[in-house]
Structures are given as structure tokens and as C-alpha cells.
N, C-alpha and C. Protein backbone atom coordinates (compact mmCIF):
# COMPACT_ATOMS: atom_id res chain seq x y z
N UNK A 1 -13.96 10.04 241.19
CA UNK A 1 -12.89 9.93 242.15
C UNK A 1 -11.81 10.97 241.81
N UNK A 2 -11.19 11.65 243.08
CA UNK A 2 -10.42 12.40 242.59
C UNK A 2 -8.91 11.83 241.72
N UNK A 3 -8.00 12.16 241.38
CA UNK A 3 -6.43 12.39 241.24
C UNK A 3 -5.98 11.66 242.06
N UNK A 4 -4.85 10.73 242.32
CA UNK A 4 -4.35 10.36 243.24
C UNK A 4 -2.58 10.84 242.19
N UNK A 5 -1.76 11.17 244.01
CA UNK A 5 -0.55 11.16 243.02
C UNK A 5 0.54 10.41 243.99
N UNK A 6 0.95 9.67 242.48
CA UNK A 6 1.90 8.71 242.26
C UNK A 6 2.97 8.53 242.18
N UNK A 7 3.98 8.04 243.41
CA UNK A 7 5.22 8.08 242.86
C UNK A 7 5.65 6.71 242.93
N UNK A 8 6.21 6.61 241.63
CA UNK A 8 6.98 4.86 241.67
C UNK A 8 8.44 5.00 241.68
N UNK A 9 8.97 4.32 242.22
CA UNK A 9 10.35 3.87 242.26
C UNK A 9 10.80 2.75 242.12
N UNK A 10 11.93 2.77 241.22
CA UNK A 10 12.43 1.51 240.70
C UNK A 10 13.87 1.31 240.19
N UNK A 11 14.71 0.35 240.82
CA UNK A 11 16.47 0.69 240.42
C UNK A 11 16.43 0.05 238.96
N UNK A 12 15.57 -0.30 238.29
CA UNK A 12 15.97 -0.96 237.05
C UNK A 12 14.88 -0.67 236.16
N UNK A 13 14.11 0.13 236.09
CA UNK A 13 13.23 0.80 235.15
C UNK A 13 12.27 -0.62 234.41
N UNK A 14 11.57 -1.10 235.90
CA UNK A 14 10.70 -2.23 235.88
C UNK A 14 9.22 -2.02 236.15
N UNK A 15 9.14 -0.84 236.22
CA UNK A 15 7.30 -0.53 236.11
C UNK A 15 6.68 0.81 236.03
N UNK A 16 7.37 0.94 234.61
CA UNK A 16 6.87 1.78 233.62
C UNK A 16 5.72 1.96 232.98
N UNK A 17 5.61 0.39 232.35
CA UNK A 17 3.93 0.95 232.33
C UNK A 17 3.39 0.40 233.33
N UNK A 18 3.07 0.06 234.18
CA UNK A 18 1.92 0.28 235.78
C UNK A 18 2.06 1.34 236.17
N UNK A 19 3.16 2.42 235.97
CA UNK A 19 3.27 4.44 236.28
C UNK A 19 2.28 4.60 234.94
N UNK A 20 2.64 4.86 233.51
CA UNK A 20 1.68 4.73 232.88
C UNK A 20 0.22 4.38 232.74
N UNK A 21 0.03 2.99 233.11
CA UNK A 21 -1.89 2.54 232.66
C UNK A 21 -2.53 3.92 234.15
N UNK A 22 -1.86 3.50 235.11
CA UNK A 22 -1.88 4.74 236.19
C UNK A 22 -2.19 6.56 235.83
N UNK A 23 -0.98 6.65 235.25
CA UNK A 23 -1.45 8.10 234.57
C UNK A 23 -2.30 7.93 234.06
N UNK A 24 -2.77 7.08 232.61
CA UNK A 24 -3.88 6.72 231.90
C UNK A 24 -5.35 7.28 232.60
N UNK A 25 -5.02 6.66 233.68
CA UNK A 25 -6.41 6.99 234.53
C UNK A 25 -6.60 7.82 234.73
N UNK A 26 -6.09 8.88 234.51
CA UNK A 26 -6.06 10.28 235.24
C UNK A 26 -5.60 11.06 236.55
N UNK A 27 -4.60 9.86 236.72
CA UNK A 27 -3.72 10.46 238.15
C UNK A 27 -2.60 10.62 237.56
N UNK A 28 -1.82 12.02 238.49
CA UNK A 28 -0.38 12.49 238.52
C UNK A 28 0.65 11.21 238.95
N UNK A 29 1.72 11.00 237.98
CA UNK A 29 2.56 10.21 238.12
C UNK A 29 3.97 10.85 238.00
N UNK A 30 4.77 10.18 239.09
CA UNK A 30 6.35 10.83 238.88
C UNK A 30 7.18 9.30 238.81
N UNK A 31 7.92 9.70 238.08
CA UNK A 31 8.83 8.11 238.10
C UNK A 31 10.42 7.89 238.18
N UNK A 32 10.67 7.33 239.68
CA UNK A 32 12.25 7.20 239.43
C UNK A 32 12.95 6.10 239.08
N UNK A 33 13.83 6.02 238.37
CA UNK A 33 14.68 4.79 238.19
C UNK A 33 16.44 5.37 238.24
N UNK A 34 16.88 4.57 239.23
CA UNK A 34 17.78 5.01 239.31
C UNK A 34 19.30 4.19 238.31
N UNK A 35 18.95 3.18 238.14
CA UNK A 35 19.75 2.52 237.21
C UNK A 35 20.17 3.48 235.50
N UNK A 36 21.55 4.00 235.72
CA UNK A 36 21.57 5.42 234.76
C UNK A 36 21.31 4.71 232.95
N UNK A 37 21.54 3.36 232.85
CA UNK A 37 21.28 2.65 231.48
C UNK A 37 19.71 2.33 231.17
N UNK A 38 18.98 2.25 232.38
CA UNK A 38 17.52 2.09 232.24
C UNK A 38 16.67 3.34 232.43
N UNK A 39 17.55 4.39 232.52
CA UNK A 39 16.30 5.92 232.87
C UNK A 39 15.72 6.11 231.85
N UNK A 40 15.49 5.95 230.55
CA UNK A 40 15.01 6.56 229.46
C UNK A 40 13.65 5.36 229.20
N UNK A 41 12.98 4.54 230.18
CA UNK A 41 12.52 3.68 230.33
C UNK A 41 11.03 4.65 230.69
N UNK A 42 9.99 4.40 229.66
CA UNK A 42 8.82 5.52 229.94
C UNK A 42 9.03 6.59 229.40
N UNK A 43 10.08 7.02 228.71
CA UNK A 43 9.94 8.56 228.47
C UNK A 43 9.19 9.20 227.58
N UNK A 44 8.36 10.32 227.72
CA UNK A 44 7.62 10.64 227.04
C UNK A 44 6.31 10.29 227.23
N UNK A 45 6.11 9.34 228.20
CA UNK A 45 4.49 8.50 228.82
C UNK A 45 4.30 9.28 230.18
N UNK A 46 5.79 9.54 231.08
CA UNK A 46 5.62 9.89 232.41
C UNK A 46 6.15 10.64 232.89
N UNK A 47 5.85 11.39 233.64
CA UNK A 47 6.91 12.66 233.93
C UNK A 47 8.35 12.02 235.03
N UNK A 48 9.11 12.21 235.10
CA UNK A 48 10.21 11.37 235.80
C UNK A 48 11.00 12.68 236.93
N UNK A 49 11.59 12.13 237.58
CA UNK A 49 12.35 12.22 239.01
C UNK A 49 13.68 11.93 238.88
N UNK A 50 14.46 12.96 239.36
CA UNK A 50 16.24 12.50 239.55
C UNK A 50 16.21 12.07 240.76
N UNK A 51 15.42 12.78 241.76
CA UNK A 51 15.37 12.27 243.47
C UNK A 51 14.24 12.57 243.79
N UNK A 52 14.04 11.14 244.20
CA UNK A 52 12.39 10.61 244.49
C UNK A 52 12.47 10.79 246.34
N UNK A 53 13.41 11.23 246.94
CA UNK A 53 13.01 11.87 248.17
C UNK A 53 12.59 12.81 248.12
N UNK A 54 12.86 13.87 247.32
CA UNK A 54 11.95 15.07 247.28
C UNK A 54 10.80 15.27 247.08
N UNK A 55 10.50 13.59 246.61
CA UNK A 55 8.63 13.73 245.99
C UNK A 55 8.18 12.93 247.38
N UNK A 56 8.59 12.30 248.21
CA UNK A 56 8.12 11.60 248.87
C UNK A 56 6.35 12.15 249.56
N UNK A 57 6.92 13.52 250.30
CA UNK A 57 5.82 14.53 250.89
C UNK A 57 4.76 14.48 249.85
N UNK A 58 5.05 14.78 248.55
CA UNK A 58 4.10 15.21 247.87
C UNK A 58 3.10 14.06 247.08
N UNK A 59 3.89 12.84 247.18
CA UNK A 59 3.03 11.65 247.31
C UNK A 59 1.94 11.38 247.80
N UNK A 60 0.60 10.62 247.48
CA UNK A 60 -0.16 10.38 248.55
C UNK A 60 0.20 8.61 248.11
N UNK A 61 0.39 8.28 247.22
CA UNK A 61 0.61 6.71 247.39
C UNK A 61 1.81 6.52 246.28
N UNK A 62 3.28 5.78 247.13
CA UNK A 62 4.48 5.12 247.02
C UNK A 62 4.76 3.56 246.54
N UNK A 63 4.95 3.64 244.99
CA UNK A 63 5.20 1.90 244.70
C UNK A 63 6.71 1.70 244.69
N UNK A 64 7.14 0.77 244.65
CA UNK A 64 7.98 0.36 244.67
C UNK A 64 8.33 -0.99 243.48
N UNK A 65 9.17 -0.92 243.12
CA UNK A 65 9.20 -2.55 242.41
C UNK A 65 9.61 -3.78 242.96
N UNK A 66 9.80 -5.01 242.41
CA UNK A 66 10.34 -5.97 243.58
C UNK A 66 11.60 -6.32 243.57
N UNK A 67 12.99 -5.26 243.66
CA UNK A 67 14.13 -5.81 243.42
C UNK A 67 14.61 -5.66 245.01
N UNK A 68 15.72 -6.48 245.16
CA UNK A 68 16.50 -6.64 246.63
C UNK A 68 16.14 -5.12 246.93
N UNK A 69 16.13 -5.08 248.30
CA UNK A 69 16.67 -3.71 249.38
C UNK A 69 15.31 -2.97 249.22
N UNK A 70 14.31 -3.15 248.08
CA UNK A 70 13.91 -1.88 248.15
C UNK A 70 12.43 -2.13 249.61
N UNK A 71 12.74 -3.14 250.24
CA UNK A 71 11.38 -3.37 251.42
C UNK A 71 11.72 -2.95 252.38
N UNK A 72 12.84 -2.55 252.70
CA UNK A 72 13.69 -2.07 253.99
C UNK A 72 13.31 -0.50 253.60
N UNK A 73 13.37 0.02 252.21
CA UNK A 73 13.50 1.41 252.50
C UNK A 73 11.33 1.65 252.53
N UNK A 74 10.54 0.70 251.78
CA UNK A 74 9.27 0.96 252.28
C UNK A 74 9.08 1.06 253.39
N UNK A 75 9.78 0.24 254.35
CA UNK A 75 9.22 0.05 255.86
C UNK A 75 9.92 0.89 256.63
N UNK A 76 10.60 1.74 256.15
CA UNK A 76 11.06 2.88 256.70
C UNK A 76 10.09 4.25 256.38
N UNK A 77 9.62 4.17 254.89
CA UNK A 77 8.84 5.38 254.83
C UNK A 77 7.14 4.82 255.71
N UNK A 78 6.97 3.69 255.60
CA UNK A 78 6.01 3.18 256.68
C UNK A 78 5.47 3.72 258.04
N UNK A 79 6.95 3.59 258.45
CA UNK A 79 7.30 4.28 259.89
C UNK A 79 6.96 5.87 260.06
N UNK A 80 7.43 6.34 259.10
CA UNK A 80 7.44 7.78 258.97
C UNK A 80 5.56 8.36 259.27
């Protein structure tokens, strides 16, 4: 199977390793967390993102974690 690439997003640096066991596999992973006390969350396992809109395009599959707000902005890139 080929590469799949990965972008996760997360305001509280809550799925770090599921970006990880992910890379593991041999797919490209980018990882944002925007919470500035939790960014150092993965480092050195995953390559990371200051702005995960810029990766959006280059995504082929978008996780998300499960904190408030973030289902409104999936179902917006949904739409897209």
C-alpha cells in the first residue's frame, strides 16, 4: 500500500502517538497542536506544523482530536 499523508490536529497535544504508531507505518505525518504549553508534545517522533491550514491541500486524510469546536471546523473542511 502506498504512503498516505497525515495531518492531525489537536488544541491540547492529545494524539501524538496515533500521529506516531501512524508514521510508524510508513506514512508522512504533520502535527498541529495549538495549545503553546502542549507543542513540544511528540517532538522528535513527528514532524510538526505552526499552521495546519497550509497543510490542509496537501493532506489526503485529516484527524482531528475530540475537544469542543473542533467538529464544526471538520464539517467545514467536509464541505470543501
Amino acid at each position: 500500500m502506498e504512503p498516505k499523508k497525515f495531518l492531525f490536529i489537536s488544541w491540547d497535544g492529545l494524539i501524538g502517538d496515533i500521529a506516531w504508531q501512524i508514521k510508524k507505518e510508513g506514512n508522512n505525518v504533520k502535527y498541529f497542536i495549538k495549545d503553546s504549553k502542549e507543542k513540544d508534545v511528540a517532538d522528535g517522533f513527528v514532524e510538526k506544523t505552526e499552521n495546519w491550514e497550509k497543510e490542509v491541500e496537501w493532506a489526503e486524510v485529516i484527524v482531528f482530536d475530540d475537544v469542543d469546536g473542533m467538529g464544526k471546523v471538520a464539517q467545514s473542511l467536509k464541505k470543501r
